[in-house]
Structure formats: structure tokens, C-alpha cells
PDB file of N, CA and C in Angstrom:
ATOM      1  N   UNK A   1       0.843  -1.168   0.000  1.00  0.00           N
ATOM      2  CA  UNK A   1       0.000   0.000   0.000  1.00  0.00           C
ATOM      3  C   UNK A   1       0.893   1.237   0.000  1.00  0.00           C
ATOM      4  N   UNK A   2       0.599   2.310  -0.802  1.00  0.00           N
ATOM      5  CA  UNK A   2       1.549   3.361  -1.192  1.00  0.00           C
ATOM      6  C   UNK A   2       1.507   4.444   0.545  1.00  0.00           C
ATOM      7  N   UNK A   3       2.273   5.351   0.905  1.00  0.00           N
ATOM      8  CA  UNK A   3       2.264   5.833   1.615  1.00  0.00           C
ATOM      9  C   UNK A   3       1.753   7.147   1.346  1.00  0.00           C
ATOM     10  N   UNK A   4       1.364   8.085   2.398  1.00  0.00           N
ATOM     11  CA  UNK A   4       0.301   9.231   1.808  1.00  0.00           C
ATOM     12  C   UNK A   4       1.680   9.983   1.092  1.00  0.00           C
ATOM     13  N   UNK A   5       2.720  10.108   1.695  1.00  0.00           N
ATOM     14  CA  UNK A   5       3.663  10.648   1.211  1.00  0.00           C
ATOM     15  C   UNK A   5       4.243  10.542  -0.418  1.00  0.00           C
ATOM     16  N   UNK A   6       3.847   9.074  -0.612  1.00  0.00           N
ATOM     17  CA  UNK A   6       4.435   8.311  -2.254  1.00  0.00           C
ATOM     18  C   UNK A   6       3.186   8.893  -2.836  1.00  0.00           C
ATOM     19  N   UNK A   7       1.918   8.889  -2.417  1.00  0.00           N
ATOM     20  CA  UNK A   7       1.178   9.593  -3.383  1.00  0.00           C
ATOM     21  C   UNK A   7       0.559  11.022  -3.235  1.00  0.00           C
ATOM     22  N   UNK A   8       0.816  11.321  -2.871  1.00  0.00           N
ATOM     23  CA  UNK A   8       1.585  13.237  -3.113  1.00  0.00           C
ATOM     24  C   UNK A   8       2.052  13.654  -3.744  1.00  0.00           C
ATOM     25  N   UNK A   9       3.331  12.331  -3.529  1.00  0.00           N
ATOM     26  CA  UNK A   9       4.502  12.795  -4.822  1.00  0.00           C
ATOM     27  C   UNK A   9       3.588  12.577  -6.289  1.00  0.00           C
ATOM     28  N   UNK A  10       3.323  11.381  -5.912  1.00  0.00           N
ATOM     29  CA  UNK A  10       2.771  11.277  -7.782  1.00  0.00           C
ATOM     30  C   UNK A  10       1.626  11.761  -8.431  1.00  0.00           C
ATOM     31  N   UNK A  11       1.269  12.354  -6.990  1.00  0.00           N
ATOM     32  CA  UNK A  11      -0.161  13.457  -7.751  1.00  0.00           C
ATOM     33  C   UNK A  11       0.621  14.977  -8.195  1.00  0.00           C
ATOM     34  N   UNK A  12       1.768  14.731  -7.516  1.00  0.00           N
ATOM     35  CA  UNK A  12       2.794  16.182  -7.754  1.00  0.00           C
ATOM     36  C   UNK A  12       2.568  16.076  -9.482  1.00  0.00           C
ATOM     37  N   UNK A  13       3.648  14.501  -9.645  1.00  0.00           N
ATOM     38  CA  UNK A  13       4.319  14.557 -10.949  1.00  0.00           C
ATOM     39  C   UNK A  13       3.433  14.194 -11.658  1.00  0.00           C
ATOM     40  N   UNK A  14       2.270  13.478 -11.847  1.00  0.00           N
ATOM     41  CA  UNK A  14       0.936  13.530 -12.604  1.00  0.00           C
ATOM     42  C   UNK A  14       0.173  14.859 -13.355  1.00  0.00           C
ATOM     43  N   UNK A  15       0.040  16.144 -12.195  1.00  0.00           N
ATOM     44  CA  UNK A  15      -0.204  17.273 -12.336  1.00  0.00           C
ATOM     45  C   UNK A  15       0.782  17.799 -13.313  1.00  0.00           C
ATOM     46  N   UNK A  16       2.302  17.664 -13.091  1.00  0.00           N
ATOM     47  CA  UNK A  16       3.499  18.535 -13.324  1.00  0.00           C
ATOM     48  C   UNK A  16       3.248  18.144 -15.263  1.00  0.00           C
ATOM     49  N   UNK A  17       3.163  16.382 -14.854  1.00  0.00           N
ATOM     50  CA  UNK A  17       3.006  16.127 -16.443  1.00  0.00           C
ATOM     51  C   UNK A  17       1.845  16.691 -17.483  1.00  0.00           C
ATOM     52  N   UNK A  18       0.549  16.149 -16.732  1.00  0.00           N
ATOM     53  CA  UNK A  18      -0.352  16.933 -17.704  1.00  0.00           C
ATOM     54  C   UNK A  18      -0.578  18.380 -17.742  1.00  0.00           C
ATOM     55  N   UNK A  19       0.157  18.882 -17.002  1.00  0.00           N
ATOM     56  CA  UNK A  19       0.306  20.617 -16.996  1.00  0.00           C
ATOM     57  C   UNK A  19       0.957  20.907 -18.454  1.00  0.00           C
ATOM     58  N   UNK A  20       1.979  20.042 -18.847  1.00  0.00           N
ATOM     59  CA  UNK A  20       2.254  20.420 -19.823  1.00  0.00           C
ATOM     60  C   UNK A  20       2.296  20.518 -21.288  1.00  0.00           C
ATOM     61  N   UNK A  21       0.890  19.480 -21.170  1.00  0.00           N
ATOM     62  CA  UNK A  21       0.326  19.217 -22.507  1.00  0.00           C
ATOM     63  C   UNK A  21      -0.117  20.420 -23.080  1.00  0.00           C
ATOM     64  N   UNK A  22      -0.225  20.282 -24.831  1.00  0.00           N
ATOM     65  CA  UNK A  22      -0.675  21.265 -25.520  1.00  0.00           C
ATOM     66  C   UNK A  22      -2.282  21.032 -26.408  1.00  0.00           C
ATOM     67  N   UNK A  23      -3.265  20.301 -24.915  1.00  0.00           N
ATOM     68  CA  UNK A  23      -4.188  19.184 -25.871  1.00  0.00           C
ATOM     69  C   UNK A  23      -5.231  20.162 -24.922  1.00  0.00           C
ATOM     70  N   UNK A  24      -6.416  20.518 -25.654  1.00  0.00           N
ATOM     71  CA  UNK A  24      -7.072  21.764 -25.265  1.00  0.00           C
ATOM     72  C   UNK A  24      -7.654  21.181 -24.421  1.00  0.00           C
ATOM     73  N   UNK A  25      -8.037  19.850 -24.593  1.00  0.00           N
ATOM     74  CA  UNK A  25      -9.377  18.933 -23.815  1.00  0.00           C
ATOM     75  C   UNK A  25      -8.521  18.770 -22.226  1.00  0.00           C
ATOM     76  N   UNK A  26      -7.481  18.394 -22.570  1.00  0.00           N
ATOM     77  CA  UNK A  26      -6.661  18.347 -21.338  1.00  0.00           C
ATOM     78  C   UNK A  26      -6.667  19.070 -20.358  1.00  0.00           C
ATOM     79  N   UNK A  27      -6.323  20.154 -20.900  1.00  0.00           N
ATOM     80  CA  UNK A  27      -6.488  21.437 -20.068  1.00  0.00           C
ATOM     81  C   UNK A  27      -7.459  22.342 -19.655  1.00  0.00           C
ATOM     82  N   UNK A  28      -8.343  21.360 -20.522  1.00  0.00           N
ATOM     83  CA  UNK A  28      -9.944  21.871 -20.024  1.00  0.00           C
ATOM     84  C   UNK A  28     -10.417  20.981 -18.658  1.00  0.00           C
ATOM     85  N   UNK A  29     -10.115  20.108 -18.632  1.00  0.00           N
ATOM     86  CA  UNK A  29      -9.883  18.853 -17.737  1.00  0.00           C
ATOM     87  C   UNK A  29      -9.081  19.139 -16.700  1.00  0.00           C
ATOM     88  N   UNK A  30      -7.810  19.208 -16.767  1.00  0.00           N
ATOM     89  CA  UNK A  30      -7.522  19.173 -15.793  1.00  0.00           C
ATOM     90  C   UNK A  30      -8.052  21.031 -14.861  1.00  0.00           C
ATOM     91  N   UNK A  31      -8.560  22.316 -15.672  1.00  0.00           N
ATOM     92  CA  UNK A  31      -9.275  23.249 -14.660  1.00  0.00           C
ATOM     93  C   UNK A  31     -10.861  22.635 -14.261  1.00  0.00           C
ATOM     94  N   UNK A  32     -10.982  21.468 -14.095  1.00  0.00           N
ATOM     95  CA  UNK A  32     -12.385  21.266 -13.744  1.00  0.00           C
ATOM     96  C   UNK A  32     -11.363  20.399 -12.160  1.00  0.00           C
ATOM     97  N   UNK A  33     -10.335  19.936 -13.109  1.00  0.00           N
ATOM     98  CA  UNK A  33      -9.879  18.824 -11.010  1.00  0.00           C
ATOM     99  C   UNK A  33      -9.816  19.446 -10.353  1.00  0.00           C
ATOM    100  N   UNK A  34      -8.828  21.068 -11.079  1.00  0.00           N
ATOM    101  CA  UNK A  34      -7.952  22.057 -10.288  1.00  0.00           C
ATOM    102  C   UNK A  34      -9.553  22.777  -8.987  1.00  0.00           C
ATOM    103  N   UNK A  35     -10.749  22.876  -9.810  1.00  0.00           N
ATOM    104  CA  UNK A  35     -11.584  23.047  -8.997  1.00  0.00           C
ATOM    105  C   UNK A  35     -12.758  22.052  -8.037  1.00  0.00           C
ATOM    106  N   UNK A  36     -11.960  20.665  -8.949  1.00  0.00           N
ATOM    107  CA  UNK A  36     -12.887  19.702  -6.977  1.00  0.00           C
ATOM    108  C   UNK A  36     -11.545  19.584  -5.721  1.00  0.00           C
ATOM    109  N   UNK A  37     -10.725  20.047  -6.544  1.00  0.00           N
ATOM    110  CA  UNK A  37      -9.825  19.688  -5.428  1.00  0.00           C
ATOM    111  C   UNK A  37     -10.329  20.144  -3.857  1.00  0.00           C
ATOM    112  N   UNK A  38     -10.311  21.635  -3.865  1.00  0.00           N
ATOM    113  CA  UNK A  38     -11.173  21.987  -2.552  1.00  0.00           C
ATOM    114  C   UNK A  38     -12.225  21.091  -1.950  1.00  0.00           C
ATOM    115  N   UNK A  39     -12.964  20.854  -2.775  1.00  0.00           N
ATOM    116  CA  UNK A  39     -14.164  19.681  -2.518  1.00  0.00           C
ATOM    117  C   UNK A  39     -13.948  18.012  -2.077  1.00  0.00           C
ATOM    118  N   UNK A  40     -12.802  17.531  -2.382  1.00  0.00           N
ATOM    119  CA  UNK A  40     -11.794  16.327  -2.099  1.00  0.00           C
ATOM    120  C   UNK A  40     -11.605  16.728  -0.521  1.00  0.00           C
ATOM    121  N   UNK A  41     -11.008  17.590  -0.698  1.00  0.00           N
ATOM    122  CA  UNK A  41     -10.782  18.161   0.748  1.00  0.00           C
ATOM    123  C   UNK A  41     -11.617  18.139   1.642  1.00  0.00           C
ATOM    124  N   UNK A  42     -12.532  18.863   1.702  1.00  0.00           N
ATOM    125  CA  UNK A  42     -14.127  19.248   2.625  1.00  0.00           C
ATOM    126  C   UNK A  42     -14.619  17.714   2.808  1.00  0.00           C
ATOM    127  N   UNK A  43     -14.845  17.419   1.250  1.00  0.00           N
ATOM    128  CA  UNK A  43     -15.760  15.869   1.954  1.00  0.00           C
ATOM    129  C   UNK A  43     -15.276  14.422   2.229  1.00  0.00           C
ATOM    130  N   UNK A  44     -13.892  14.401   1.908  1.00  0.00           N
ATOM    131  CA  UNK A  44     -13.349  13.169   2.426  1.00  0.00           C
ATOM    132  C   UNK A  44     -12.241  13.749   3.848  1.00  0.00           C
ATOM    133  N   UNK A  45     -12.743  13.178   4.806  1.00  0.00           N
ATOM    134  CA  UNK A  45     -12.021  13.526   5.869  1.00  0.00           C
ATOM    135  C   UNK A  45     -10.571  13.008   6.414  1.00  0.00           C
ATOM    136  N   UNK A  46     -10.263  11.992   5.856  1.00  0.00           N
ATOM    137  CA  UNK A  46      -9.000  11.624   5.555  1.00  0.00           C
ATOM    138  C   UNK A  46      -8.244  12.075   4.681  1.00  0.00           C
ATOM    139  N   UNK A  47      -6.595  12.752   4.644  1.00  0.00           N
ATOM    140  CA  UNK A  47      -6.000  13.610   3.380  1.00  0.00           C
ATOM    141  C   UNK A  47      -5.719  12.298   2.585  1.00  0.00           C
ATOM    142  N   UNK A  48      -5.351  11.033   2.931  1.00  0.00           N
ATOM    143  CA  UNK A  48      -5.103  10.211   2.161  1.00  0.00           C
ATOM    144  C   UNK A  48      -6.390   9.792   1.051  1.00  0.00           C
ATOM    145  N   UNK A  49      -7.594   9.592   1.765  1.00  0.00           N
ATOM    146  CA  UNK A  49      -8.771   9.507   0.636  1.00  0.00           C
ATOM    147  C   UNK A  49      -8.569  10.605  -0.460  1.00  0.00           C
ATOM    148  N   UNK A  50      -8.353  11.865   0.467  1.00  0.00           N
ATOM    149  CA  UNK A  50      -8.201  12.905  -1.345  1.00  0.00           C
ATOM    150  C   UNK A  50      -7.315  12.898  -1.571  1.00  0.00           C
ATOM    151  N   UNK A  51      -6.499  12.241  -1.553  1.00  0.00           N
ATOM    152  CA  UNK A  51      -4.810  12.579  -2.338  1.00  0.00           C
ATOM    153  C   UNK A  51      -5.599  10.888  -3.277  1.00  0.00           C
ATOM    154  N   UNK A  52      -5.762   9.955  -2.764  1.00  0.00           N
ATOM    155  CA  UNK A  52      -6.800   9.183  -3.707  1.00  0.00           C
ATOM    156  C   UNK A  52      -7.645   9.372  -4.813  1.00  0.00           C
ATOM    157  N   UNK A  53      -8.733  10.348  -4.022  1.00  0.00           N
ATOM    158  CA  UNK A  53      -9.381  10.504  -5.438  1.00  0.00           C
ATOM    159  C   UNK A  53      -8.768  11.551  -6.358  1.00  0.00           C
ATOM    160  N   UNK A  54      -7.841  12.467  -6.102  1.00  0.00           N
ATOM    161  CA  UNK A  54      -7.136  13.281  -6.351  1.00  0.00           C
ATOM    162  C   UNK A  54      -6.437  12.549  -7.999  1.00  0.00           C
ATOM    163  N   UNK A  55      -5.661  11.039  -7.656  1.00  0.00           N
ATOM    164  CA  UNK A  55      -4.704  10.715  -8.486  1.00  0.00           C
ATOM    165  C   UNK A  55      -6.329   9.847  -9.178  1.00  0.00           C
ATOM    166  N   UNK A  56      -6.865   9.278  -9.026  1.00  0.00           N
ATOM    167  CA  UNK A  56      -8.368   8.688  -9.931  1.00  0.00           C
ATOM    168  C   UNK A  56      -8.380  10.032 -10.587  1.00  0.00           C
ATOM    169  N   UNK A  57      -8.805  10.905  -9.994  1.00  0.00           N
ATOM    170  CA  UNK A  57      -9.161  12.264 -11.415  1.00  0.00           C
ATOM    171  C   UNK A  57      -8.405  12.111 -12.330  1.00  0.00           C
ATOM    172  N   UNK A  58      -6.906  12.098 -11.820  1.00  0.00           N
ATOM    173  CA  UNK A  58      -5.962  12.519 -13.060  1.00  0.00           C
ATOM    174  C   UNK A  58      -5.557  11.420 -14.010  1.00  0.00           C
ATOM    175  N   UNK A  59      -6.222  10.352 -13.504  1.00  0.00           N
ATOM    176  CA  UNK A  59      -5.486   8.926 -14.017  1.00  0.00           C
ATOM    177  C   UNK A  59      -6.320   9.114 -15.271  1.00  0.00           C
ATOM    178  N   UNK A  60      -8.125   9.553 -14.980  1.00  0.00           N
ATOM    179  CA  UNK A  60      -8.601   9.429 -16.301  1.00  0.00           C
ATOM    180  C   UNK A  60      -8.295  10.856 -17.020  1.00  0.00           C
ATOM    181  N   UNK A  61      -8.198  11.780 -16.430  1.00  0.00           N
ATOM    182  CA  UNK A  61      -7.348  12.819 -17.463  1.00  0.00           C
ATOM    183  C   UNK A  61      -6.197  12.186 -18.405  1.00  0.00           C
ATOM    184  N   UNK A  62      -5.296  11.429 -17.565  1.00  0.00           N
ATOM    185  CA  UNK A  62      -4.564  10.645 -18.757  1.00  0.00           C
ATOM    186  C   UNK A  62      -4.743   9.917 -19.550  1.00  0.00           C
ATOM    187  N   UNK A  63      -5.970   9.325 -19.425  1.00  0.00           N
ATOM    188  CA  UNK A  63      -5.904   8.476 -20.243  1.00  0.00           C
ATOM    189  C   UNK A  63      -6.895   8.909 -21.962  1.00  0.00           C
ATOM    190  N   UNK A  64      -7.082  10.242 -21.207  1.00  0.00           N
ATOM    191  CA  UNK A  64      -7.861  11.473 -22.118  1.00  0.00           C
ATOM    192  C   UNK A  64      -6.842  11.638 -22.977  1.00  0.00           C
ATOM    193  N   UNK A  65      -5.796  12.205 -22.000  1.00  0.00           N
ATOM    194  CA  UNK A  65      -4.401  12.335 -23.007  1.00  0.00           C
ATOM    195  C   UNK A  65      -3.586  11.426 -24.007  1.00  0.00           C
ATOM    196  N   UNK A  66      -3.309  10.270 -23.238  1.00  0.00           N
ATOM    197  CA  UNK A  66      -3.067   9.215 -24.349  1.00  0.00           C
ATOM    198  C   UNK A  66      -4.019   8.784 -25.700  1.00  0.00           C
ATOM    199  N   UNK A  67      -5.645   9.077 -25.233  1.00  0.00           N
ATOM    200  CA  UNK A  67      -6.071   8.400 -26.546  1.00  0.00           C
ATOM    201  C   UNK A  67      -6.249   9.666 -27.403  1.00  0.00           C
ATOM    202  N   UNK A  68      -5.704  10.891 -27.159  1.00  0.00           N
ATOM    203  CA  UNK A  68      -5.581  11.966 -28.346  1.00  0.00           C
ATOM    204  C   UNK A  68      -4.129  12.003 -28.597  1.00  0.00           C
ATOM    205  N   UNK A  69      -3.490  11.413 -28.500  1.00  0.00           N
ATOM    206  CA  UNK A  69      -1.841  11.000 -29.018  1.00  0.00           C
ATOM    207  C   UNK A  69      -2.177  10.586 -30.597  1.00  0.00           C
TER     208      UNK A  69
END
């Protein structure tokens, strides 16, 4: 089981990556996470649950990204 710390990091470098796409949908996508994030927060009371659903958001943002490759 990952530590809250290991996935932090990879919601870091998840973010860092699709930040830098040039794919409009992407970035339309990822300002809709950038705004549940607060909401991750408020309603899961554990930081590890939202650092959870946190990396689920972005996993299918990627995979948004890969199938417009």
C-alpha cells in the first residue's frame, strides 16, 4: 500500500506532467480537477482519501491524453 507521502509525490508529478500538454481537452480537464480539489478536501475527511481521489481524477485525465496521441 503506497504511503500518503508516495502519493503526493505522484499526484505532484501527474499534475506537473499533464500541466504540460498542448491538448485543449486536457487542459480543459484538468481546470475542472484544479476546482474539486477543494471539494476532495471538505468531503473526504481523511487527506489520504483525497490525495486518492485526487490521483483517480488525473489517471482518467490521462488516459484522455493518451487516446488523443
Amino acid at each position: 500500500m503506497a504511503t500518503f507521502a508516495e502519493l503526493t509525490a505522484t499526484v505532484g508529478r501527474m499534475e506537473a506532467r499533464l500541466g504540460q500538454s498542448e491538448n485543449r481537452e486536457v487542459q480543459t480537464l484538468l481546470a475542472h480537477y484544479r476546482q474539486l480539489l477543494p471539494r476532495f478536501n471538505q468531503n473526504l475527511a481523511d487527506p489520504r482519501d483525497a490525495a486518492l481521489a485526487a490521483s483517480a481524477a488525473l489517471m482518467l485525465i490521462q488516459g484522455v491524453a493518451q487516446a488523443k496521441k
